[in-house]
C-alpha atoms as a PDB file:
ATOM      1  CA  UNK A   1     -12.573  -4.889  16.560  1.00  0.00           C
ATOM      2  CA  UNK A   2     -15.716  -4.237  19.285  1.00  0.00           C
ATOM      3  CA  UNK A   3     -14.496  -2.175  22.415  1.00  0.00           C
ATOM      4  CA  UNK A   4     -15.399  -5.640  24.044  1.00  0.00           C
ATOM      5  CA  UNK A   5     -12.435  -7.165  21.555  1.00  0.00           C
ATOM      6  CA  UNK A   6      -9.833  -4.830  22.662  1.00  0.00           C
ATOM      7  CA  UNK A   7      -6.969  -5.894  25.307  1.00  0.00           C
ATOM      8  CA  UNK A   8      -5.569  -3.866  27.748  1.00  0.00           C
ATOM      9  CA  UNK A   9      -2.274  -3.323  25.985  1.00  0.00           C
ATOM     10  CA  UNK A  10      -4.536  -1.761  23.137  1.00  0.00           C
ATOM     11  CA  UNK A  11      -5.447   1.246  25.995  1.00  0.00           C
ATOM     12  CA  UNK A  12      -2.581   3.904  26.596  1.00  0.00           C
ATOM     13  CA  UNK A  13      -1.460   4.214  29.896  1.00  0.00           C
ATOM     14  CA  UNK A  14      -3.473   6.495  32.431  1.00  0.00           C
ATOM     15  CA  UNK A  15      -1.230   7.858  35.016  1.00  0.00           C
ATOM     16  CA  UNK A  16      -2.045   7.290  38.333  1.00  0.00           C
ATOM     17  CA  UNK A  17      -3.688  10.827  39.430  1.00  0.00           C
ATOM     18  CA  UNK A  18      -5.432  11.689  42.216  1.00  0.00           C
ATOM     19  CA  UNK A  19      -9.170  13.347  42.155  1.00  0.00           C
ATOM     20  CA  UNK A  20      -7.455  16.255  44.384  1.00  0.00           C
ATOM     21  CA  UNK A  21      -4.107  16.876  41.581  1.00  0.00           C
ATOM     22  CA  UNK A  22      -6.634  17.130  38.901  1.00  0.00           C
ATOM     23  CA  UNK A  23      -8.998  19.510  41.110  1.00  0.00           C
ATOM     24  CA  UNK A  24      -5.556  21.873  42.177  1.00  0.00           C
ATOM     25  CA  UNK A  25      -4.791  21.485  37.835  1.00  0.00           C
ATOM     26  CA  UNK A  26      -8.056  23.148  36.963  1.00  0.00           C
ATOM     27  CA  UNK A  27      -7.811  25.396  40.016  1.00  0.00           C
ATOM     28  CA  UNK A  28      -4.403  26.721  38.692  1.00  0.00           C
ATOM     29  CA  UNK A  29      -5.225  27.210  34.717  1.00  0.00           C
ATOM     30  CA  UNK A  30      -8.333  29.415  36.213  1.00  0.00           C
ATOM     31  CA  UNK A  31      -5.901  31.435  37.985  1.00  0.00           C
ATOM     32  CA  UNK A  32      -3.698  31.277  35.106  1.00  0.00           C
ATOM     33  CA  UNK A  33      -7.118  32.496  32.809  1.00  0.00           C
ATOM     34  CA  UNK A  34      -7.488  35.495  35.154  1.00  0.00           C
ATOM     35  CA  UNK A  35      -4.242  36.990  34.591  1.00  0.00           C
ATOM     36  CA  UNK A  36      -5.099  37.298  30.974  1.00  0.00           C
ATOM     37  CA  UNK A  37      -6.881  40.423  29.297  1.00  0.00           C
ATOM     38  CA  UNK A  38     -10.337  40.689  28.725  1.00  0.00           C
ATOM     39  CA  UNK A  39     -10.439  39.430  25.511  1.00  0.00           C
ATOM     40  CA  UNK A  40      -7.885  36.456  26.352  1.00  0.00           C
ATOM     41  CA  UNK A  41      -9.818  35.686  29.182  1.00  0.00           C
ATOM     42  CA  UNK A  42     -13.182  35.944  26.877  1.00  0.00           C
ATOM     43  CA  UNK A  43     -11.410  33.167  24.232  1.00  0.00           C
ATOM     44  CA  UNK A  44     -10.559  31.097  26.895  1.00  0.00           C
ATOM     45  CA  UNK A  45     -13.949  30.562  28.899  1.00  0.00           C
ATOM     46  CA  UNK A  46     -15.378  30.498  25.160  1.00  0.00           C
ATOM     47  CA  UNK A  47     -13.699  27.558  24.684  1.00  0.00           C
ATOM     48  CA  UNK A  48     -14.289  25.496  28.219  1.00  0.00           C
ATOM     49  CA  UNK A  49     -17.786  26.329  27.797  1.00  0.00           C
ATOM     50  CA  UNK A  50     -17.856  24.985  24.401  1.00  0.00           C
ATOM     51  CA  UNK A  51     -15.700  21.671  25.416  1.00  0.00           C
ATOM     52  CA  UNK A  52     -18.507  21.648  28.553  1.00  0.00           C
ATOM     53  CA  UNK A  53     -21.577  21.708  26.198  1.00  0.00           C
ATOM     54  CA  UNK A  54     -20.120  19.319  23.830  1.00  0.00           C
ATOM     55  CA  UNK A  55     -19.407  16.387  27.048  1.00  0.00           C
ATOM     56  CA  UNK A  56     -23.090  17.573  28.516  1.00  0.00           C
ATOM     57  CA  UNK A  57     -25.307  15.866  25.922  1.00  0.00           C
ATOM     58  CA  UNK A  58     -23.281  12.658  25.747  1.00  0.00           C
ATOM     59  CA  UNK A  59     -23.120  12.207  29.498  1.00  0.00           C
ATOM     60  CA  UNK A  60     -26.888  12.752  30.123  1.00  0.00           C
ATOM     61  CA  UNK A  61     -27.715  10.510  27.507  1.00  0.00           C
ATOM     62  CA  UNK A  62     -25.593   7.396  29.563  1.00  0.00           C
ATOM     63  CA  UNK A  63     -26.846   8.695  32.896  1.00  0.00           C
ATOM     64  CA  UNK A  64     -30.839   8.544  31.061  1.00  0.00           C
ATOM     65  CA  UNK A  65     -29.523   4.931  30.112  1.00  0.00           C
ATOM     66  CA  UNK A  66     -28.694   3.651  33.208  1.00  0.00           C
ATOM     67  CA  UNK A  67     -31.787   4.799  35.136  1.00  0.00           C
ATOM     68  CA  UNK A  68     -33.689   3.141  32.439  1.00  0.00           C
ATOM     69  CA  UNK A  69     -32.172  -0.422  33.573  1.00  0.00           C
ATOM     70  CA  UNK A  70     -32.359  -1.265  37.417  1.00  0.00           C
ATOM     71  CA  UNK A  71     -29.231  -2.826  37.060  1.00  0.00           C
ATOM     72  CA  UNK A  72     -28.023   0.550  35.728  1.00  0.00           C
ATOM     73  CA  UNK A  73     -29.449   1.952  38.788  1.00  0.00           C
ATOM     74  CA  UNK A  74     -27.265   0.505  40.599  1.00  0.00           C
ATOM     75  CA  UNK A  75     -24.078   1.381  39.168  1.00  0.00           C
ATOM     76  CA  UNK A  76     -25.170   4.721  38.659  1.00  0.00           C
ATOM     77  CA  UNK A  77     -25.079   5.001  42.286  1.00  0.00           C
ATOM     78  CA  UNK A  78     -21.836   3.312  42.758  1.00  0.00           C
ATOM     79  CA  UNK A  79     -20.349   5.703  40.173  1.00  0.00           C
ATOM     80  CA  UNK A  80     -22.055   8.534  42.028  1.00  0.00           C
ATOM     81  CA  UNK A  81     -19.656   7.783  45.089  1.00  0.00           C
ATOM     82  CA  UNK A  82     -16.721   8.448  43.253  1.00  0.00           C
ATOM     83  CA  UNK A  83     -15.761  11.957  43.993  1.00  0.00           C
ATOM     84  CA  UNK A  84     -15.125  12.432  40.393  1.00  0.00           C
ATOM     85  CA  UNK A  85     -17.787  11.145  38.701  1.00  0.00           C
ATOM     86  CA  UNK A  86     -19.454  13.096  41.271  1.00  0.00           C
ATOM     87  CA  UNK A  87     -17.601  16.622  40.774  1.00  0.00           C
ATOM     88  CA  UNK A  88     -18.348  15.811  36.386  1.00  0.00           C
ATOM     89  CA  UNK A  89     -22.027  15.166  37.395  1.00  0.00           C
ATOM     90  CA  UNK A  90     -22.850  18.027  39.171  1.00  0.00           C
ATOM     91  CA  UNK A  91     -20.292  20.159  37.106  1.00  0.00           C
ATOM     92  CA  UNK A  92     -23.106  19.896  34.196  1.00  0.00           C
ATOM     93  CA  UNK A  93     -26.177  20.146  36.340  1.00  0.00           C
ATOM     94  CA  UNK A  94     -26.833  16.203  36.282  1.00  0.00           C
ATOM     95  CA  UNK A  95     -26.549  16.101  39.949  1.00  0.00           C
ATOM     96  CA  UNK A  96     -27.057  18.905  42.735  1.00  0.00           C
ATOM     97  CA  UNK A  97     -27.134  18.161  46.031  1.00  0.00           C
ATOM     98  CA  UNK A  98     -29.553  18.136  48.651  1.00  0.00           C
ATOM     99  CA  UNK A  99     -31.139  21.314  49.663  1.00  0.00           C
ATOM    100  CA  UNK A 100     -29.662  21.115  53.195  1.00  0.00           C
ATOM    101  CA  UNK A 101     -26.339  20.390  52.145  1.00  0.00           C
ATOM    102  CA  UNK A 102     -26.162  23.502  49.209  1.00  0.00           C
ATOM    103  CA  UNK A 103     -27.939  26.105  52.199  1.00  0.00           C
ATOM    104  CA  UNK A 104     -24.950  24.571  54.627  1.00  0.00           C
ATOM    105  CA  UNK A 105     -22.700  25.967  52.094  1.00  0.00           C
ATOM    106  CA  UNK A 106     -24.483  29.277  51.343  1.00  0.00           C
ATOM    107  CA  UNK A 107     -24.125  30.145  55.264  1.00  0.00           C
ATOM    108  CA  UNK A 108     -20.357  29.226  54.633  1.00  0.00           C
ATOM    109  CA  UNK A 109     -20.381  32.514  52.787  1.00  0.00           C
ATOM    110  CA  UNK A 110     -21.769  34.497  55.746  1.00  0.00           C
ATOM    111  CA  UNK A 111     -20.031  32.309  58.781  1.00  0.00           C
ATOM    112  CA  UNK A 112     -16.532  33.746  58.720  1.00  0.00           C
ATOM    113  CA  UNK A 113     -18.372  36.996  59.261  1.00  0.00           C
ATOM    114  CA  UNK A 114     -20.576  36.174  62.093  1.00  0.00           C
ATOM    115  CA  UNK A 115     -17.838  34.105  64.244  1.00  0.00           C
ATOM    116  CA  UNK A 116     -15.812  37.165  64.331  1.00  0.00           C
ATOM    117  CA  UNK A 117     -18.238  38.982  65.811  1.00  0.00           C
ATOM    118  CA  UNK A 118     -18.238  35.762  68.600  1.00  0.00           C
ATOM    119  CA  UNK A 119     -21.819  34.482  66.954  1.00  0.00           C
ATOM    120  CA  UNK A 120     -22.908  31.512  64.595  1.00  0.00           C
ATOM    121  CA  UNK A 121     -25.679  30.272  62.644  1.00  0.00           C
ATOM    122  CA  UNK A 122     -27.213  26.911  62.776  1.00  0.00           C
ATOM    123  CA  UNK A 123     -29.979  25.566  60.131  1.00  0.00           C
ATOM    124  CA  UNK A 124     -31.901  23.073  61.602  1.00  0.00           C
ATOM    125  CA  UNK A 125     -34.389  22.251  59.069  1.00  0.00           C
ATOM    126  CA  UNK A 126     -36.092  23.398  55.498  1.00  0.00           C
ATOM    127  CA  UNK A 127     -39.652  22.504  55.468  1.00  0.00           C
ATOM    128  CA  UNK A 128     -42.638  24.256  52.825  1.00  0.00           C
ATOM    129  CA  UNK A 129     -40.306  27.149  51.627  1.00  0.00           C
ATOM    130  CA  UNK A 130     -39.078  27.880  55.255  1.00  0.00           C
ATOM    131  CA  UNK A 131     -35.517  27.657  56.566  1.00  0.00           C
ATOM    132  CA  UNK A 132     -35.701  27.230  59.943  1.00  0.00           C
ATOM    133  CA  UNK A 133     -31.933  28.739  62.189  1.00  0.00           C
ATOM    134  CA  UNK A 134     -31.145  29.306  65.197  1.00  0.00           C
ATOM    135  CA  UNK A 135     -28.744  32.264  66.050  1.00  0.00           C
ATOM    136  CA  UNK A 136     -25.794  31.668  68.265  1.00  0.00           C
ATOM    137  CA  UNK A 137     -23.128  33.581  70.510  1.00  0.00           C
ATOM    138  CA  UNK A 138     -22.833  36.678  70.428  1.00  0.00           C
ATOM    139  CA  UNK A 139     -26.228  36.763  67.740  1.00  0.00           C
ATOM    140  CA  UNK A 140     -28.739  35.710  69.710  1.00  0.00           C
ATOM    141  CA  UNK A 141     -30.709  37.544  71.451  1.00  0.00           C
ATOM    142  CA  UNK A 142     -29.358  40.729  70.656  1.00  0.00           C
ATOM    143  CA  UNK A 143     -30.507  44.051  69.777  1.00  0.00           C
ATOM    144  CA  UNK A 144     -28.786  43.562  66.145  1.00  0.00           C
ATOM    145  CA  UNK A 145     -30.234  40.029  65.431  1.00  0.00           C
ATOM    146  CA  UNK A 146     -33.065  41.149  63.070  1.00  0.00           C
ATOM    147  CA  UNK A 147     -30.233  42.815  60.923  1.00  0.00           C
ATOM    148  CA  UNK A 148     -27.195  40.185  61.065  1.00  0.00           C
ATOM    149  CA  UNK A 149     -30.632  37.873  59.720  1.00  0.00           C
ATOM    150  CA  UNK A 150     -31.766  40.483  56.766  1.00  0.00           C
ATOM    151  CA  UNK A 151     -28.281  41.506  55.751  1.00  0.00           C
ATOM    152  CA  UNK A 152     -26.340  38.006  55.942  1.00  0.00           C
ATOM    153  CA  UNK A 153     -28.323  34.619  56.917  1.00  0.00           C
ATOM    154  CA  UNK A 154     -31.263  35.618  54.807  1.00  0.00           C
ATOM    155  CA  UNK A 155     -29.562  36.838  52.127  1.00  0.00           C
ATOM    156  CA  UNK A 156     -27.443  33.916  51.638  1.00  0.00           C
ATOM    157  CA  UNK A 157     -30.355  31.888  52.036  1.00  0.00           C
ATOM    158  CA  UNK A 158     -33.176  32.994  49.657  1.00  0.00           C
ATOM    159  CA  UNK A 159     -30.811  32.737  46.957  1.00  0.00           C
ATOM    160  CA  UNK A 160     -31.778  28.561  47.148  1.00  0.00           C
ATOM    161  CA  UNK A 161     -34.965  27.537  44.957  1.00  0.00           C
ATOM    162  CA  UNK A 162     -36.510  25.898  47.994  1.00  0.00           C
ATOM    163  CA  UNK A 163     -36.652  28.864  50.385  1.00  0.00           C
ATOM    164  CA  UNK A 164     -38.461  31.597  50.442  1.00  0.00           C
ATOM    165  CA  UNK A 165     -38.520  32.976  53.702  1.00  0.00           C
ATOM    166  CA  UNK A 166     -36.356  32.757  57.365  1.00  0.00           C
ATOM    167  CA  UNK A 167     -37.768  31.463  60.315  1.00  0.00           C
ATOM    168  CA  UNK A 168     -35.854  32.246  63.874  1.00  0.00           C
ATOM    169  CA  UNK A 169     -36.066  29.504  66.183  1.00  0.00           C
ATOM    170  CA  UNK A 170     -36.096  30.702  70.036  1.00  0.00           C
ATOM    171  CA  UNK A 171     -32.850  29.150  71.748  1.00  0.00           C
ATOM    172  CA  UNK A 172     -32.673  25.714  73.239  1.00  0.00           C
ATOM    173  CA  UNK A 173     -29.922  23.914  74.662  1.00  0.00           C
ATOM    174  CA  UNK A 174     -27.553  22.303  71.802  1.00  0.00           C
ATOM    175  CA  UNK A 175     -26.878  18.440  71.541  1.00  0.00           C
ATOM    176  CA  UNK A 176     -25.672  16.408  74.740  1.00  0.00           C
ATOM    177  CA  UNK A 177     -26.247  19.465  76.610  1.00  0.00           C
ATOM    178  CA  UNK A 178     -28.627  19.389  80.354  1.00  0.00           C
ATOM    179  CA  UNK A 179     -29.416  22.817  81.857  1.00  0.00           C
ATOM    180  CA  UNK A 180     -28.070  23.013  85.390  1.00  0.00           C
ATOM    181  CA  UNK A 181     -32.337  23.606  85.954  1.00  0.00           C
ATOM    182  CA  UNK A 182     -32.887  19.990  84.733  1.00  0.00           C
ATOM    183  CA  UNK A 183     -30.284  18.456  86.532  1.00  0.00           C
ATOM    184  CA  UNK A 184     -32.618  15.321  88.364  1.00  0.00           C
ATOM    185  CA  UNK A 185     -35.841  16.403  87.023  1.00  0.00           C
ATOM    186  CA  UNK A 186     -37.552  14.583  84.544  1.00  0.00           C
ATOM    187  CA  UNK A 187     -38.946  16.909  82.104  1.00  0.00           C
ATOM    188  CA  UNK A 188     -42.660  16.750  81.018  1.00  0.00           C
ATOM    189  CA  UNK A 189     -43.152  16.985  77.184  1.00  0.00           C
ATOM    190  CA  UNK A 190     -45.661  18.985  77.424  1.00  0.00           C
ATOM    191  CA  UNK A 191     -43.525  21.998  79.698  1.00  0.00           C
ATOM    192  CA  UNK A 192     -40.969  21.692  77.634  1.00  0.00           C
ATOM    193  CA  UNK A 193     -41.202  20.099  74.503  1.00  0.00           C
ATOM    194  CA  UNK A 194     -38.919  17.513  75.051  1.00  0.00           C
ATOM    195  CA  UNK A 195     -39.771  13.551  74.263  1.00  0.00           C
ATOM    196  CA  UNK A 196     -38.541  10.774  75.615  1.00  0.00           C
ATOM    197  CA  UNK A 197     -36.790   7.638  73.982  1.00  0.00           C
ATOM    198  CA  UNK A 198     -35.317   4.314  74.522  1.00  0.00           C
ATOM    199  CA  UNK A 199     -33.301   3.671  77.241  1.00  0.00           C
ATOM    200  CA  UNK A 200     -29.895   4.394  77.034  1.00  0.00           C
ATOM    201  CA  UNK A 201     -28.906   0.840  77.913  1.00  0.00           C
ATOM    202  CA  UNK A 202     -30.916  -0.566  74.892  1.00  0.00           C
ATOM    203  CA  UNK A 203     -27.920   1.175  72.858  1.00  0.00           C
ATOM    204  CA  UNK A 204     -24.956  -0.528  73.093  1.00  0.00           C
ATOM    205  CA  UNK A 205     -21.636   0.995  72.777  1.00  0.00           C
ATOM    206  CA  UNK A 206     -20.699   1.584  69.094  1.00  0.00           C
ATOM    207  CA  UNK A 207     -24.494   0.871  68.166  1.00  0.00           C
ATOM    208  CA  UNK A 208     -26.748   2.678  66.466  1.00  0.00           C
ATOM    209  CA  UNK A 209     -31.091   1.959  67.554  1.00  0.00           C
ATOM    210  CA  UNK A 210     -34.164   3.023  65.683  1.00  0.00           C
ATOM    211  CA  UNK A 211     -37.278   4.679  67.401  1.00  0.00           C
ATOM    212  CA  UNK A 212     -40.250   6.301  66.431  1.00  0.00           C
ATOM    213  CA  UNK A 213     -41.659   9.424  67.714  1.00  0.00           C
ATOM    214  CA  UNK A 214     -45.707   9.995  67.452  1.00  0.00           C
ATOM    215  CA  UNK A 215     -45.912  14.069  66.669  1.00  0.00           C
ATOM    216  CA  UNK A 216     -49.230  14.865  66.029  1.00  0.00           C
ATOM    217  CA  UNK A 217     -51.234  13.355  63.238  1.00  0.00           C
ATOM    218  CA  UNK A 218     -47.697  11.425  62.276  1.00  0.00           C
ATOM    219  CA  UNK A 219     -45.028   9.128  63.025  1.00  0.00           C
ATOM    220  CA  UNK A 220     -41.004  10.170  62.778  1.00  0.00           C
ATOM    221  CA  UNK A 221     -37.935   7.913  62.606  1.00  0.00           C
ATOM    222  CA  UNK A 222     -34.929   8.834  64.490  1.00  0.00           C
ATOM    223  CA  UNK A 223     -32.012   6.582  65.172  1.00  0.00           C
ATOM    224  CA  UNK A 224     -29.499   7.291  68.199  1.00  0.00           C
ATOM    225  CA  UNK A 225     -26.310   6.187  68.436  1.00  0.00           C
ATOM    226  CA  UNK A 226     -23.584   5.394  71.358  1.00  0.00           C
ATOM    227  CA  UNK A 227     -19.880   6.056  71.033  1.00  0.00           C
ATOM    228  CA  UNK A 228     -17.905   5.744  73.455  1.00  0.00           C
ATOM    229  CA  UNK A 229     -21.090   6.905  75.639  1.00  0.00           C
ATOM    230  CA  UNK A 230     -21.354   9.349  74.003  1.00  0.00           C
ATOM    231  CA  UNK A 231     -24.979   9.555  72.567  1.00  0.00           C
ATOM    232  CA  UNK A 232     -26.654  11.490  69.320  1.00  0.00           C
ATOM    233  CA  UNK A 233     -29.875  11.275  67.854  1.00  0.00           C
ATOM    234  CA  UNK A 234     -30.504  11.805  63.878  1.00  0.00           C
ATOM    235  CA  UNK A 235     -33.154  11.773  61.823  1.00  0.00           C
ATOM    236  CA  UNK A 236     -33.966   8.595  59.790  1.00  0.00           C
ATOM    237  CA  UNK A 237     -33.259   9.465  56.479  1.00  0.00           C
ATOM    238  CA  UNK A 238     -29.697   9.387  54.632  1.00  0.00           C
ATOM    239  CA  UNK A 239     -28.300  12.815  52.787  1.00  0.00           C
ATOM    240  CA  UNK A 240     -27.743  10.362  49.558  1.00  0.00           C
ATOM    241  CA  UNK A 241     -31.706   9.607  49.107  1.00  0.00           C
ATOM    242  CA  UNK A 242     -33.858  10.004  51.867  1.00  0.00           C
ATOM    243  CA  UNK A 243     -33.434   6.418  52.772  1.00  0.00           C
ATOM    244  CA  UNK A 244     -33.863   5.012  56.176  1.00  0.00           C
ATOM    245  CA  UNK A 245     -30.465   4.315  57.962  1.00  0.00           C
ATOM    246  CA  UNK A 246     -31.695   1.744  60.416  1.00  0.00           C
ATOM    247  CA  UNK A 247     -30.557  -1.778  59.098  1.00  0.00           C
ATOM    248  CA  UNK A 248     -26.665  -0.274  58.349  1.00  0.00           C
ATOM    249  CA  UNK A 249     -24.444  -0.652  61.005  1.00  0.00           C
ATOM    250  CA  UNK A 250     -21.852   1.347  62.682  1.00  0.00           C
ATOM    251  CA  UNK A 251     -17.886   0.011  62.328  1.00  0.00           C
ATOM    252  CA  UNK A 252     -15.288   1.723  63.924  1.00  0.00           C
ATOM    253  CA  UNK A 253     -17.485   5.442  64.844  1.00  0.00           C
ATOM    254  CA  UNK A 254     -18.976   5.526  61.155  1.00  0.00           C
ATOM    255  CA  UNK A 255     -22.281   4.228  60.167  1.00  0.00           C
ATOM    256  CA  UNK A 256     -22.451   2.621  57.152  1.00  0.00           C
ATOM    257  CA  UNK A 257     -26.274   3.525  55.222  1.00  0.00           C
ATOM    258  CA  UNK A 258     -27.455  -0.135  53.959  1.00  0.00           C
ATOM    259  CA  UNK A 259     -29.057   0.958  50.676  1.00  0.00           C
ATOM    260  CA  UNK A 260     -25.656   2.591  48.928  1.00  0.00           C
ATOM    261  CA  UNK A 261     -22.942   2.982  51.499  1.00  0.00           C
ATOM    262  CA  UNK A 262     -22.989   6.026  52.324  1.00  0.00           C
ATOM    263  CA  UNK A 263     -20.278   6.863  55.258  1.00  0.00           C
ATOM    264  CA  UNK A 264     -21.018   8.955  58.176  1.00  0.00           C
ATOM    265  CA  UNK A 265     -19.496   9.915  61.755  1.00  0.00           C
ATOM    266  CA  UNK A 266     -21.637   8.252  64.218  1.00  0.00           C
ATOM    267  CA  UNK A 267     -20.886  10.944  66.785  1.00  0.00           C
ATOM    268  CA  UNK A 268     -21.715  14.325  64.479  1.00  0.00           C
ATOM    269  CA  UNK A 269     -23.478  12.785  61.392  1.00  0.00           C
ATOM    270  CA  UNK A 270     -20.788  14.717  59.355  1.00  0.00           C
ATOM    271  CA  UNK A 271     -20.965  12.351  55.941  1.00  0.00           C
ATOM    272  CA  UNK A 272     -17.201  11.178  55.055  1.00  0.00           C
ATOM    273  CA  UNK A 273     -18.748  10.051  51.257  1.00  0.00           C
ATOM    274  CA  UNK A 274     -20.166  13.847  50.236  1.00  0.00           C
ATOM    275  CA  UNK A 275     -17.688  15.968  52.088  1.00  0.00           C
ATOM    276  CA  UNK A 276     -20.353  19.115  53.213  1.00  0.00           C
ATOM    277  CA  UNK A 277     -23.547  16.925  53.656  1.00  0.00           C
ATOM    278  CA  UNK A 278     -24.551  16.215  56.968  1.00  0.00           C
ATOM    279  CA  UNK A 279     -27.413  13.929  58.721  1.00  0.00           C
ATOM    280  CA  UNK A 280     -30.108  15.960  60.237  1.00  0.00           C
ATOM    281  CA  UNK A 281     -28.950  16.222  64.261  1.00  0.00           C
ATOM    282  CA  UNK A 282     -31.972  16.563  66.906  1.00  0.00           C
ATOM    283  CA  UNK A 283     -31.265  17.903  70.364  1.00  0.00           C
ATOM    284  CA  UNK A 284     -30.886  15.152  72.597  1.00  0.00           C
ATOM    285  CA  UNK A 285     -30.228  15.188  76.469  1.00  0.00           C
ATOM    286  CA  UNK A 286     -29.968  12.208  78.558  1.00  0.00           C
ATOM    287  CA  UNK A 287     -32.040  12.212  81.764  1.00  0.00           C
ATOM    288  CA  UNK A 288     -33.255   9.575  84.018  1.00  0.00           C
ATOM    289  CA  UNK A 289     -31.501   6.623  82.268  1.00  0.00           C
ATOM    290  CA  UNK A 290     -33.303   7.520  78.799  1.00  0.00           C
ATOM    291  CA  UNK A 291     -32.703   9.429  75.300  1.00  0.00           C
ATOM    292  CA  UNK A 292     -35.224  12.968  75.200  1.00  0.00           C
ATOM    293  CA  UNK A 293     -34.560  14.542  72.042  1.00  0.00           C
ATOM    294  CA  UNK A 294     -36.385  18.054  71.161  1.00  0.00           C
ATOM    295  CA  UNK A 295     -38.532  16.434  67.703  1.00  0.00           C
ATOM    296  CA  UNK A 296     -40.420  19.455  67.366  1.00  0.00           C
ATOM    297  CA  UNK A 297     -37.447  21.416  66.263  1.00  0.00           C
ATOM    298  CA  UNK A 298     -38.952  24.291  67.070  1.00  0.00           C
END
């Protein structure tokens, strides 16, 4: 009998358990491992490193398959969205996520620390080895900002293959935000940096709108987005592959990427599909009946 041949009452039973039970199951035998002695504890990992290295082979050799076949393509991203498949993937190196995402969760390592000294960090881009932040609070500016970089953000950071240095970005207002200075002024782009978009009426409520932004010698994609009047600008490019998100479409506050359906919060970019990624966020400001966003970043 094929696999093809067999019925379903030929397959035993799964019971129905959630991708979080099984995550809390493994969570508590590794606590369970650590209360063992050394050499307990040394049989132990022995073992789930051996089970790991015997599954690793097998499941690169389907994932190699399916990339092979553009049909295969596209199931292999479908079974990418599945937080489990996911977790397996990157569990054995197949998959890692995007450099953004995996220096987002370096900082987590170094927030906790900074916020109770009434400060933050915020990365704003990683470009040619170069993580660009911005200090908040209580950080910026201060006479101890050069050491809360060198002894947390930087550490945390250079740890990543992609970055080899810090850059400090000077302070600019955050998202949504208009200095009481700017109130009914029109900045100038070249004063300030600041470029301006589409009008804000072209963006209807629980919309999202593409524009492009000449920058020099190139062209950038951005698309805003309107809830509630409430408006945010994001780069063009999904967390999942770089993909354009113009063409999705936004239901109920979440934008929907059109290539592999990718979920994310239309107000904070925050992506509901890969819990920790997040879509690039510009600084925007509404002035004058338009969309300015800072493109420059810096």
């Amino acid at each position: 009998m094929t696999v093809d041949e067999r019925s379903d009452a030929d397959t035993p039973a799964q019971p129905d358990v959630s991708f979080e039970q099984l995550a809390r199951r493994v969570d508590d035998a590794r606590r369970a491992v650590d209360a063992f002695d050394t050499a307990e504890q040394r049989r132990a990992l022995e073992l789930a490193e051996a089970i790991e290295a015997f599954h690793r082979p097998a499941l690169v050799t389907m994932v190699q398959a399916l990339r092979a076949d553009p049909r295969g393509k596209e199931l292999l991203f479908q079974l990418v969205d599945d937080p489990g498949v996911r977790a397996v993937f990157a569990l054995h190196g197949i998959i890692k996520a995007d450099p953004m995402t995996r220096a987002n969760q370096a900082l987590a390592s170094v927030r906790p620390y900074l916020q109770s000294h009434g400060g933050d960090v915020a990365l704003v881009r990683i470009a040619d080895g170069a993580a660009f932040v911005r200090l908040e609070g209580s950080c910026s500016g201060c006479s101890m900002s050069a050491v809360t970089l060198r002894e947390g953000v930087e550490e945390a950071l250079v740890t990543l293959p992609e970055v080899d240095r810090i850059e400090v970005l000077d302070d600019e207002p955050t998202a949504a935000f208009i200095p009481i200075d700017m109130v009914g002024r029109k900045p100038s782009r070249k004063d300030t940096g600041w470029v301006e978009g589409p009008p804000t009426d072209a963006v209807a409520d629980g919309d999202m709108l593409r524009f492009d932004v000449r920058l020099g010698d190139t062209t950038e994609s951005f698309v805003v987005t309107n809830t509630e009047q409430r408006f945010a600008v994001f780069r063009n490019a999904c967390v999942h592959q770089g993909l354009t998100l113009d063409g999705g479409l936004i239901d109920d506050g979440v934008i929907i990427c059109p290539w592999h359906g990718f979920k994310f919060e239309a107000a904070t970019g925050e992506c509901i599909s890969a819990p920790g990624a997040q879509l690039e966020q510009v600084p925007t400001r509404i002035d004058h009946g338009h969309v300015w966003i800072r493109a420059g970043g810096d």
